[in-house]
N, C-alpha and C. Protein backbone atom coordinates (compact mmCIF):
# COMPACT_ATOMS: atom_id res chain seq x y z
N UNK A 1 102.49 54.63 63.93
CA UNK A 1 102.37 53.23 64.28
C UNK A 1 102.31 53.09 65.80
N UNK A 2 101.49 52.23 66.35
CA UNK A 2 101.29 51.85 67.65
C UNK A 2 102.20 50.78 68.34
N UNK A 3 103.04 51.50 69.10
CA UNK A 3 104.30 50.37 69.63
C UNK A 3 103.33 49.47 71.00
N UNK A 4 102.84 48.49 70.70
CA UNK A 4 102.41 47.35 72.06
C UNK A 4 103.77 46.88 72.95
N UNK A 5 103.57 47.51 74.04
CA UNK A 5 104.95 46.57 74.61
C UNK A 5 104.13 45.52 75.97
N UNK A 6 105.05 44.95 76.25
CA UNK A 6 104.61 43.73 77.18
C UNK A 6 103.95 44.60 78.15
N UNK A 7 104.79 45.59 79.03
CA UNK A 7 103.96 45.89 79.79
C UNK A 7 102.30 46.34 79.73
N UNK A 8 102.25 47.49 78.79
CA UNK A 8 101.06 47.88 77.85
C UNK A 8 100.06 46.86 77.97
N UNK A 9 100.52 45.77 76.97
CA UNK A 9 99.42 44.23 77.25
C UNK A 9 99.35 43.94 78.70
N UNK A 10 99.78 43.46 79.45
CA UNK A 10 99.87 42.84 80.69
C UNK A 10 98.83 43.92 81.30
N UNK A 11 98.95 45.02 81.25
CA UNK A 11 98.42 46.22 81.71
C UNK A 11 96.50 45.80 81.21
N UNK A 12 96.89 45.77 80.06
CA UNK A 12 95.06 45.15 79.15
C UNK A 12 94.56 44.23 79.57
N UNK A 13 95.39 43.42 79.92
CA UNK A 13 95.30 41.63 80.18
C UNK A 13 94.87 41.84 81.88
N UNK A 14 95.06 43.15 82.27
CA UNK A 14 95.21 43.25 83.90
C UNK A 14 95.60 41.73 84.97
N UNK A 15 97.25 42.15 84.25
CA UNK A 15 97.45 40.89 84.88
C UNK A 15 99.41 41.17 84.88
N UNK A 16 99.66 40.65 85.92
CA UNK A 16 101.41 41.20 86.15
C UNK A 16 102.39 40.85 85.24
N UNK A 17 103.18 41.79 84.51
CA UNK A 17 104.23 41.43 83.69
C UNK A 17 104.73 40.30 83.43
N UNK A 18 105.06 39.95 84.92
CA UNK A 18 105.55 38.53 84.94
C UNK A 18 105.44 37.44 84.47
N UNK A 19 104.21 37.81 84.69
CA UNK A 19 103.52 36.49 84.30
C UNK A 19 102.69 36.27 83.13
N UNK A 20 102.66 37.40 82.33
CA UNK A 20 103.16 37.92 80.93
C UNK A 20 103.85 36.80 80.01
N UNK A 21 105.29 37.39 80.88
CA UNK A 21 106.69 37.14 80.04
C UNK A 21 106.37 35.48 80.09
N UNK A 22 105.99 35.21 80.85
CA UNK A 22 105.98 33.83 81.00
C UNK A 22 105.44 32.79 80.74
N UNK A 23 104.06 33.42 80.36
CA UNK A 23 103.01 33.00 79.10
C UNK A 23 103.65 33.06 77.98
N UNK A 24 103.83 34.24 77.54
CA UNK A 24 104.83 34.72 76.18
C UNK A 24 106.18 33.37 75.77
N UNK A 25 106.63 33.21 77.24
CA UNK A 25 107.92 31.84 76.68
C UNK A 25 107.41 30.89 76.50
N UNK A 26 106.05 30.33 77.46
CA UNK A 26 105.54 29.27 76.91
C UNK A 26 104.89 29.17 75.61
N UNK A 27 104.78 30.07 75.24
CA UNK A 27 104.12 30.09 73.69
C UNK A 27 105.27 29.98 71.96
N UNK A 28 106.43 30.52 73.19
CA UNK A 28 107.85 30.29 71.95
C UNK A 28 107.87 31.70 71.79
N UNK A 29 107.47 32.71 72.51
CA UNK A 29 107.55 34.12 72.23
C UNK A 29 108.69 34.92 72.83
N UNK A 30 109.81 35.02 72.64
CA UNK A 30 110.94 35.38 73.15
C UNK A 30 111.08 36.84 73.59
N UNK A 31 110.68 36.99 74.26
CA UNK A 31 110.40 38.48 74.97
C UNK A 31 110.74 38.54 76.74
N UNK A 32 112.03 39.76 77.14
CA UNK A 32 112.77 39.23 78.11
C UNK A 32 112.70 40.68 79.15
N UNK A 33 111.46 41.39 79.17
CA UNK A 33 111.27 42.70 79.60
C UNK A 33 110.09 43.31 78.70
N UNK A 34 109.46 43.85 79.72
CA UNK A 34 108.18 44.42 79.90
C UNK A 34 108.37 45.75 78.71
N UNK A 35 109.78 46.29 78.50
CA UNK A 35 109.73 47.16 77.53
C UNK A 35 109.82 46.47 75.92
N UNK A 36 109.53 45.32 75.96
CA UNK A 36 109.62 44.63 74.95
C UNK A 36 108.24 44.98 74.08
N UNK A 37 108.95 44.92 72.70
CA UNK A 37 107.55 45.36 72.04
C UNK A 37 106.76 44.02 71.66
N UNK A 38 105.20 44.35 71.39
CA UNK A 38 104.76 42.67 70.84
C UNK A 38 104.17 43.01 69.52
N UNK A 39 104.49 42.08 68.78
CA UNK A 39 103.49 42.69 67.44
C UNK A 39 102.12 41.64 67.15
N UNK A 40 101.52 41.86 66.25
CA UNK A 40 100.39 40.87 66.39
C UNK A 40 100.66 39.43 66.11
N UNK A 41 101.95 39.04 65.30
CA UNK A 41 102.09 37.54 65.33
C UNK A 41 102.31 37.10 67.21
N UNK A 42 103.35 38.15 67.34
CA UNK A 42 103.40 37.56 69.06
C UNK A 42 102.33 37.05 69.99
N UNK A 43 100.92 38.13 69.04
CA UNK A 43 99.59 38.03 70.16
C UNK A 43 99.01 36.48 69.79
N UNK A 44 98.91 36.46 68.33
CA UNK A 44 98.75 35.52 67.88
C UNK A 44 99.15 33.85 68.40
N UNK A 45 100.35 34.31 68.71
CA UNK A 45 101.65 32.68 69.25
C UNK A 45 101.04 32.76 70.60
N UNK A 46 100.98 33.49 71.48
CA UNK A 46 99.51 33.66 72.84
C UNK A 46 98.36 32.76 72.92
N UNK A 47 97.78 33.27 71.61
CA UNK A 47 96.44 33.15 72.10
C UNK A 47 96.53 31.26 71.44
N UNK A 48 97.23 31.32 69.92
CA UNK A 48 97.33 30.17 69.84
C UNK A 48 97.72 28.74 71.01
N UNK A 49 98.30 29.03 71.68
CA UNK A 49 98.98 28.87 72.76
C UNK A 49 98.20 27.98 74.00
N UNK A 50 96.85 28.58 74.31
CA UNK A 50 96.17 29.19 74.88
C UNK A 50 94.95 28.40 74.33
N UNK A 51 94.84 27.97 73.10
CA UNK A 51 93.84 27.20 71.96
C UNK A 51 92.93 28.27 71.67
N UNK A 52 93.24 29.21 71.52
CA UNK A 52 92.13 29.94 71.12
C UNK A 52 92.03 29.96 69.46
N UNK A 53 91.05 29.85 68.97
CA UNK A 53 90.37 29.39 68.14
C UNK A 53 90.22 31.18 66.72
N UNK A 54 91.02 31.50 66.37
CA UNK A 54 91.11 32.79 65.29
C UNK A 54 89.92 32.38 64.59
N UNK A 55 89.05 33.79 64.73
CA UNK A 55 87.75 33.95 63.66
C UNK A 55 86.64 34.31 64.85
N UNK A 56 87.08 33.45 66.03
CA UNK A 56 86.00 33.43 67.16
C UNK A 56 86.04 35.31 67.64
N UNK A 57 84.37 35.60 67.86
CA UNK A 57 84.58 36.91 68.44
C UNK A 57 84.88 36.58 69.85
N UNK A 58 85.67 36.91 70.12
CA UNK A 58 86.46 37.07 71.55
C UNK A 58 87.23 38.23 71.42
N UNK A 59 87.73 39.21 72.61
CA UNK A 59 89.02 40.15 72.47
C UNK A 59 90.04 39.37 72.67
N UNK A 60 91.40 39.64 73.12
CA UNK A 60 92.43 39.25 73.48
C UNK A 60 92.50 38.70 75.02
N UNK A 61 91.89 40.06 75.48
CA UNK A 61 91.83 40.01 76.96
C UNK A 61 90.54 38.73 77.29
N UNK A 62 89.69 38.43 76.92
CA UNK A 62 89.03 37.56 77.22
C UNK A 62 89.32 36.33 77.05
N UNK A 63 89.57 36.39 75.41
CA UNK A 63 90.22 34.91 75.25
C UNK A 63 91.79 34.04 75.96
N UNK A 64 92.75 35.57 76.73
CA UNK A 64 93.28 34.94 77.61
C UNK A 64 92.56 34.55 79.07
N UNK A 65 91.74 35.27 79.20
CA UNK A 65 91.47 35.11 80.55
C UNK A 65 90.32 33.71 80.72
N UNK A 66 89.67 33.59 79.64
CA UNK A 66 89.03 32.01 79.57
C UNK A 66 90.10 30.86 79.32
N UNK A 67 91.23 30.49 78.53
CA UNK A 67 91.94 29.42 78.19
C UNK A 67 92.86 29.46 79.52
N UNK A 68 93.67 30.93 79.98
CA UNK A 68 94.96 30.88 80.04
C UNK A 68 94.82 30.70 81.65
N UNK A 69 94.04 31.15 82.33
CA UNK A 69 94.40 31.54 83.67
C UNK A 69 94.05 30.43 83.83
């Protein structure tokens, strides 16, 4: 099994932990360190977050980087 941790994403997302975690709380995603693992509901509570639209081809990394930044 593939452990995703915050940093890992943030790392994909090429974009600083921090500000990660902080997306992640605004979304209701309770994650308090970069060694935190995420699973796909977490990505999910993100992107939802974010309005991204499930079904749409987008990656992760895109569909944050169009809604979120």
């Amino acid at each position: 099994m593939n452990n995703l941790t915050v940093n890992l994403f943030a790392q994909e997302l090429k974009m600083p932990v921090d500000a990660l975690l902080e997306q992640l709380r605004s979304a209701g995603v309770n994650k308090s360190s970069g060694d935190d693992e995420l699973t796909e509901g977490d990505k999910t509570s993100l992107l939802d977050a974010c309005g991204y639209k499930v079904g749409a081809r987008l990656t992760a990394q895109s569909a944050w980087r169009a809604r979120c930044r």
